[in-house]
N, C-alpha and C. Protein backbone atom coordinates (compact mmCIF):
# COMPACT_ATOMS: atom_id res chain seq x y z
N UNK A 1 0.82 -1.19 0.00
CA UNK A 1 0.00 0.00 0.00
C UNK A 1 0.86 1.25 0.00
N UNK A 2 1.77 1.50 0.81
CA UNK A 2 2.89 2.50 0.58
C UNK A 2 3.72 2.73 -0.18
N UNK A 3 3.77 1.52 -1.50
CA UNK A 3 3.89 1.59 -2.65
C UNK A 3 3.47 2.36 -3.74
N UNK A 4 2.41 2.13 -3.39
CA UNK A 4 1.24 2.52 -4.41
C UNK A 4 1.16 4.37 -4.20
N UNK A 5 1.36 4.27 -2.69
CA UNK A 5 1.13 5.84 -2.33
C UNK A 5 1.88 6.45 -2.73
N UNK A 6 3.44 6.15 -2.69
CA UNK A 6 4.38 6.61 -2.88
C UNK A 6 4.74 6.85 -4.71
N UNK A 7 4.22 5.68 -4.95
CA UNK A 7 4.28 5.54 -6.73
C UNK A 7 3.17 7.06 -7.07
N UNK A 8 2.42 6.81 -6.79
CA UNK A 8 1.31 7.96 -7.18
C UNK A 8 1.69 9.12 -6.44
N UNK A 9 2.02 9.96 -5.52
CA UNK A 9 2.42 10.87 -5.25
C UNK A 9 3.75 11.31 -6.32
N UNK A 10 4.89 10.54 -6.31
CA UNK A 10 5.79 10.70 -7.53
C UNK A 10 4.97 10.61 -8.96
N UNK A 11 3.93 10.46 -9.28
CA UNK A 11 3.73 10.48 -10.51
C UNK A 11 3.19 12.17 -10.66
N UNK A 12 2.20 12.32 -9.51
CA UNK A 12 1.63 13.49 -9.40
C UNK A 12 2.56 14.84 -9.36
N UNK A 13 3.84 14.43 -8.90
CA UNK A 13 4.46 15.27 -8.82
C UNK A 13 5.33 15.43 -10.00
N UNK A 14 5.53 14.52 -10.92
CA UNK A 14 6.04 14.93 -11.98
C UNK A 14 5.03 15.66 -13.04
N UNK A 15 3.74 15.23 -13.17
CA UNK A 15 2.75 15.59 -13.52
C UNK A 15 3.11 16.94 -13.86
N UNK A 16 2.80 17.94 -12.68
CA UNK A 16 2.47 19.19 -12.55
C UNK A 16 3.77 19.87 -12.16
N UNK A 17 5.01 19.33 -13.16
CA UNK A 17 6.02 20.11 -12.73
C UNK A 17 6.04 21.14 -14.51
N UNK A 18 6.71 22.06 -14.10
CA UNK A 18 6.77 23.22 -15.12
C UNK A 18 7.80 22.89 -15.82
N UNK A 19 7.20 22.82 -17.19
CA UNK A 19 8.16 22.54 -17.89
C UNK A 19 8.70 23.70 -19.55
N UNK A 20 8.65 25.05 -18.70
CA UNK A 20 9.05 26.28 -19.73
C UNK A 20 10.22 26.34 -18.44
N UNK A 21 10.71 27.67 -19.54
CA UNK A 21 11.82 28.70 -18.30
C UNK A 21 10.88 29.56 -17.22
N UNK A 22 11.65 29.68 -16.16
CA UNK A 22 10.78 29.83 -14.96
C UNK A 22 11.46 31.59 -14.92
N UNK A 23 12.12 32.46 -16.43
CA UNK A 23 12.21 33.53 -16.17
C UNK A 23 12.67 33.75 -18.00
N UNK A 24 12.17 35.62 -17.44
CA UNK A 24 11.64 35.70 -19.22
C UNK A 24 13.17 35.58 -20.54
N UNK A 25 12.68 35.01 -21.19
CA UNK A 25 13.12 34.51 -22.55
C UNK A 25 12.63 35.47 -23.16
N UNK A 26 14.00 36.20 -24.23
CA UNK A 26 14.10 36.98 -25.28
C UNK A 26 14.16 36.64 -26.46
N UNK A 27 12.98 37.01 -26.99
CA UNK A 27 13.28 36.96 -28.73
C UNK A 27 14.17 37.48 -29.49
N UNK A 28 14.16 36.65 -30.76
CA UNK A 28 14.87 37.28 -31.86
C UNK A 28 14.62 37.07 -33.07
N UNK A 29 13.93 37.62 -33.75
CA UNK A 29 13.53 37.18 -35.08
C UNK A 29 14.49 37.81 -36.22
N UNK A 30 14.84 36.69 -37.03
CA UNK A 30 15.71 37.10 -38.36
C UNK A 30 14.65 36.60 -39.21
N UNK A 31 15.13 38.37 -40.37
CA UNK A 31 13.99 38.17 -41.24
C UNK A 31 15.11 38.91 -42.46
N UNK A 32 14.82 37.62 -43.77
CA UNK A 32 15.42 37.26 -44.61
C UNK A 32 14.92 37.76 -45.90
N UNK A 33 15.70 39.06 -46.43
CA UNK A 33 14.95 39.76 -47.57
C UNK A 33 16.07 40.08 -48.64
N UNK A 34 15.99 39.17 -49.88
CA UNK A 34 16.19 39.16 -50.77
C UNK A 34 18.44 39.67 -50.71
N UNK A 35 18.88 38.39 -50.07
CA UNK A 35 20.08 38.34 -49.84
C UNK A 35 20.53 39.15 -48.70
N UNK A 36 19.65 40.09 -47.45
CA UNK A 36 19.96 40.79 -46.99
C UNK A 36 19.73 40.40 -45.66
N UNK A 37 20.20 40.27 -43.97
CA UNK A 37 19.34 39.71 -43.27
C UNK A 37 19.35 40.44 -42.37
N UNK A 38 18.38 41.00 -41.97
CA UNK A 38 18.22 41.78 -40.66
C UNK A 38 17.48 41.17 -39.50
N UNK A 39 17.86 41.69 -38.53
CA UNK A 39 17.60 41.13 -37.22
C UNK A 39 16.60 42.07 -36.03
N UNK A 40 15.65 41.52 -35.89
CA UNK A 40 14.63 42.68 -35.05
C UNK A 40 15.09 42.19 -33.79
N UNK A 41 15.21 43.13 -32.94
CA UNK A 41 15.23 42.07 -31.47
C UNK A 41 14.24 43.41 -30.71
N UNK A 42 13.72 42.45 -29.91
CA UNK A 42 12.52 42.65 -28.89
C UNK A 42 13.15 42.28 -27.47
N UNK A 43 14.12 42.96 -27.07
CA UNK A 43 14.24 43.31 -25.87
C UNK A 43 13.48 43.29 -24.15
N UNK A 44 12.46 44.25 -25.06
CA UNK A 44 11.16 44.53 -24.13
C UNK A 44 10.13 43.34 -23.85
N UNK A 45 10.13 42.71 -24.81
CA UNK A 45 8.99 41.57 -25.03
C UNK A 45 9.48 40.37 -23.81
N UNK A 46 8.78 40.40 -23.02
CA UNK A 46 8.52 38.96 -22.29
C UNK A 46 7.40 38.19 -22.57
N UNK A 47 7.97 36.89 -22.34
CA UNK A 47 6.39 35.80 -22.61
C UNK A 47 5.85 35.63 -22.01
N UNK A 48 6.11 36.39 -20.78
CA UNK A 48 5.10 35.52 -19.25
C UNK A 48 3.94 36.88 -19.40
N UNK A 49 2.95 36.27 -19.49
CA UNK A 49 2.04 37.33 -18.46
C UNK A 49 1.67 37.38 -17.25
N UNK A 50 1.07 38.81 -17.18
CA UNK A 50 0.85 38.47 -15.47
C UNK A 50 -0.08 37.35 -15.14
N UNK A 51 -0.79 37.16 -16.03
CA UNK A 51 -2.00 36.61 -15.35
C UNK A 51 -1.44 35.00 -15.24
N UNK A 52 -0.70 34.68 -16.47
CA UNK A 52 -0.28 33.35 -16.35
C UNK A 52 0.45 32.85 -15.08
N UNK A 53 1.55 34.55 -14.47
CA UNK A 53 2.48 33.86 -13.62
C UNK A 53 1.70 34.15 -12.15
N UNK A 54 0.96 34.49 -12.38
CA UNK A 54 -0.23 34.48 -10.80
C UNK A 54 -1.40 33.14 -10.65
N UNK A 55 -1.83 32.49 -12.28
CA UNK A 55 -2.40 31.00 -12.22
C UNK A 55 -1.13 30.29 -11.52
N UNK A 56 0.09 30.48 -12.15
CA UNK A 56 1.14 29.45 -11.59
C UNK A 56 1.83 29.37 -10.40
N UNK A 57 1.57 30.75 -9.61
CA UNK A 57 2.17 30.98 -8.24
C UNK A 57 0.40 30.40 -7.55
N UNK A 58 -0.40 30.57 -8.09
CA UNK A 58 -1.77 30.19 -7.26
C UNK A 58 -1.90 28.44 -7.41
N UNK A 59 -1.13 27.70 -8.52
CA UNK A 59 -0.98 26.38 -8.16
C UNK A 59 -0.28 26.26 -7.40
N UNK A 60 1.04 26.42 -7.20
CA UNK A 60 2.32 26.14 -6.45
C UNK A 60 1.60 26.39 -4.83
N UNK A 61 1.03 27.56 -4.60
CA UNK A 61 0.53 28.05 -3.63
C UNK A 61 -0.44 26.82 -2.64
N UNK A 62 -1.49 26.31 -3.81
CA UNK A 62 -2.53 25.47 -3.42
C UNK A 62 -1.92 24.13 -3.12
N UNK A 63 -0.81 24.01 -3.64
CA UNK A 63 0.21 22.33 -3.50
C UNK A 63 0.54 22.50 -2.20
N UNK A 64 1.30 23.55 -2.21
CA UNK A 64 2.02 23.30 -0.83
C UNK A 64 1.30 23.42 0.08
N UNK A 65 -0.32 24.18 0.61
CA UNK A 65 -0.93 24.41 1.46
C UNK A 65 -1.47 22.52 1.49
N UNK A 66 -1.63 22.33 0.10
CA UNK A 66 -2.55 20.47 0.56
C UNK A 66 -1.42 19.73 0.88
N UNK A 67 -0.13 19.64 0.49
CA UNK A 67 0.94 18.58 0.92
C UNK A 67 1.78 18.90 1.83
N UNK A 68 2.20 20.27 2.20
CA UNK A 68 3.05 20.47 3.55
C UNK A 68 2.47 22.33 4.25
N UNK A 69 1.15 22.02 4.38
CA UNK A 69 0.34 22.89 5.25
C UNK A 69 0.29 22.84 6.89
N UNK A 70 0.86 21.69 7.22
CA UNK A 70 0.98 21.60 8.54
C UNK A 70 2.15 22.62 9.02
N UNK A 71 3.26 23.03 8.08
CA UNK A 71 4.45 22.94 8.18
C UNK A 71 4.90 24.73 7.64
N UNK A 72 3.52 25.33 6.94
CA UNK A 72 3.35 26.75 7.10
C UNK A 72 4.07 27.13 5.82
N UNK A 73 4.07 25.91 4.76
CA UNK A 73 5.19 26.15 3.67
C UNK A 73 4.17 27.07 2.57
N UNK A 74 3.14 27.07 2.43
CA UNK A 74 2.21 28.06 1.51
C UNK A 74 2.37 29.06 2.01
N UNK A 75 2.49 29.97 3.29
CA UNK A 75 2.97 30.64 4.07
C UNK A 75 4.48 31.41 3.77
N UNK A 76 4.79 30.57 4.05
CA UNK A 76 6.44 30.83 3.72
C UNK A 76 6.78 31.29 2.01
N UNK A 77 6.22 30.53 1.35
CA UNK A 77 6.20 30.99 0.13
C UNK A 77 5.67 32.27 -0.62
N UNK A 78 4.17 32.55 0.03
CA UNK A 78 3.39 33.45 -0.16
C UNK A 78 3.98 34.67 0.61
N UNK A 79 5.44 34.82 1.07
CA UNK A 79 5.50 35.78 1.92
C UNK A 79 4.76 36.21 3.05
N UNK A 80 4.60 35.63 4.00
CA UNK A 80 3.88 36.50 5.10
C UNK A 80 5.15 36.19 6.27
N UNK A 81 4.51 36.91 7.44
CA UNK A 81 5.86 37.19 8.14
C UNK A 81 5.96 36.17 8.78
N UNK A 82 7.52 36.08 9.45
CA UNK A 82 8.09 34.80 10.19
C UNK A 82 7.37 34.92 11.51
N UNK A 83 6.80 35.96 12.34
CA UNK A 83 6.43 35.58 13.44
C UNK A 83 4.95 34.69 13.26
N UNK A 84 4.33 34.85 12.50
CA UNK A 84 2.92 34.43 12.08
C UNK A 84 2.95 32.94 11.63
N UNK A 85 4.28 32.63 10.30
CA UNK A 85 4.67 31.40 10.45
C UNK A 85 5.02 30.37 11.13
N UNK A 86 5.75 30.88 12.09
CA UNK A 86 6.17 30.37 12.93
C UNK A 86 4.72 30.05 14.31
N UNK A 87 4.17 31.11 14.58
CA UNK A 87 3.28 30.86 15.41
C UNK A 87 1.94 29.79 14.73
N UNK A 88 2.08 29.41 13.41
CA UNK A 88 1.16 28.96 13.03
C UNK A 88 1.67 27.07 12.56
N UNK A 89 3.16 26.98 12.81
CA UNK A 89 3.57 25.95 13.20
C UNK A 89 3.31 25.46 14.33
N UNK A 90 3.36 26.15 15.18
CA UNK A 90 3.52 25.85 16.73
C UNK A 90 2.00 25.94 17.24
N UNK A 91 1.43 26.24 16.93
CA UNK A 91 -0.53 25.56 17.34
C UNK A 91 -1.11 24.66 16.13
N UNK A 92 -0.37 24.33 15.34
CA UNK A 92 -0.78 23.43 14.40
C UNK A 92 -1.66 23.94 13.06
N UNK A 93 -1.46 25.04 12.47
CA UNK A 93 -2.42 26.20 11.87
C UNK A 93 -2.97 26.20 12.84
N UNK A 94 -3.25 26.80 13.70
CA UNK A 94 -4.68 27.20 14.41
C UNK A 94 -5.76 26.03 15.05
N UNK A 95 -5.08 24.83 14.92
CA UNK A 95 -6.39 23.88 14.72
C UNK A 95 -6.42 23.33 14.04
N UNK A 96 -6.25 23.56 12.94
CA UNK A 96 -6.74 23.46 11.60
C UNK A 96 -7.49 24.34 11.25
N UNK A 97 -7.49 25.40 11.74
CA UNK A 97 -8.74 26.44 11.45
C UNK A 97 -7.81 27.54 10.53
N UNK A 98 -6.64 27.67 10.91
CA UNK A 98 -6.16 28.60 10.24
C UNK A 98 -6.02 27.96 8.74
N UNK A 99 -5.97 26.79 8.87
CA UNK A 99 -5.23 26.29 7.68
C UNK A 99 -6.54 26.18 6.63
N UNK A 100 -7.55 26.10 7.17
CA UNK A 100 -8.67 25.82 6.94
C UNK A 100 -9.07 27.38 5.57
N UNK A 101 -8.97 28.41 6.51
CA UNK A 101 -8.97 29.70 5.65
C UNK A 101 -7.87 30.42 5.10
N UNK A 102 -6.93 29.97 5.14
CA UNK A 102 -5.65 29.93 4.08
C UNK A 102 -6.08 29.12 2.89
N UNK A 103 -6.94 28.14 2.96
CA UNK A 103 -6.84 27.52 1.79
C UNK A 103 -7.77 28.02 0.90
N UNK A 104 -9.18 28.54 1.93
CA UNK A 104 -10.29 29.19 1.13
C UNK A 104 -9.56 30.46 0.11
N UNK A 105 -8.84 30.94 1.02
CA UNK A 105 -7.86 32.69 0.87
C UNK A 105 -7.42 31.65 -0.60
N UNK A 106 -6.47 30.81 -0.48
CA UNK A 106 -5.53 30.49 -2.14
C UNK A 106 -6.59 30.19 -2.97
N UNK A 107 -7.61 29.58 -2.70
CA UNK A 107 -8.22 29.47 -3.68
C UNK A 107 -9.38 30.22 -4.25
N UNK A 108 -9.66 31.36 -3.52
CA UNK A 108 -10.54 32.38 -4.04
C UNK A 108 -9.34 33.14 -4.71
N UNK A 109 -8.14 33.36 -4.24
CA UNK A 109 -7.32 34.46 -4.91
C UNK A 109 -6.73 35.59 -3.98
N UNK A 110 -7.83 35.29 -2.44
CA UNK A 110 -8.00 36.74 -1.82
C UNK A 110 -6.46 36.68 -0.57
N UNK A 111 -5.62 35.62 -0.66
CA UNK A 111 -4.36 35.61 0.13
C UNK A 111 -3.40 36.77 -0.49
N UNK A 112 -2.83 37.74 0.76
CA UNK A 112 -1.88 38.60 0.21
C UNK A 112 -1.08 38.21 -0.51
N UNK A 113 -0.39 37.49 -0.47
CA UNK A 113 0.77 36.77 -1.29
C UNK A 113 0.90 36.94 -2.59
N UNK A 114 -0.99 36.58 -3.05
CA UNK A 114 -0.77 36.47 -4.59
C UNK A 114 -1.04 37.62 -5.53
């Protein structure tokens, strides 16, 4: 049985691992006119948008609160402060109560962090 758990947790986790650059990539387009070749470069241009890299900090966010939430690591990630982390190790989230509305917070969107 701890096989199986273990097999499927490693699958899950390869699953949902990111597989672009995790920081922006510059273009360069060469454009080829009649023996001559010039080169545009886009400097300015990044590929990430915001919105994409806030879906992807709001997965990462929601992982770590379901697989190491005891342990204040959505927390830690999301930036909030060490005394709060720390105090929220040490009563267990709250109960579970804190952990409980941290998770509502990641998954409505409404956690400072994101």
């Amino acid at each position: 049985m701890r096989l199986k758990i273990t097999l499927l947790f490693a699958f899950v986790m390869l699953a949902v691992t990111n597989t672009y650059a995790g920081f922006p990539v510059q273009r360069t387009a060469v454009i080829a006119m009649e023996g001559e070749t010039l080169t545009e470069d886009t400097n300015a241009e990044t590929l990430t948008s915001p919105a994409a890299v806030e879906a992807d900090r709001q997965l990462v966010a929601i992982l770590l609160w379901l697989f190491l939430g005891g342990f204040a690591a959505h927390r830690w990630y999301l930036g909030s402060p060490i005394g709060w982390n720390i105090l929220f190790i040490l009563t267990l989230g709250g109960l579970g109560i804190w952990w409980i509305i941290d998770g509502i917070d990641i998954l409505t969107g409404n956690y400072p962090g994101l």
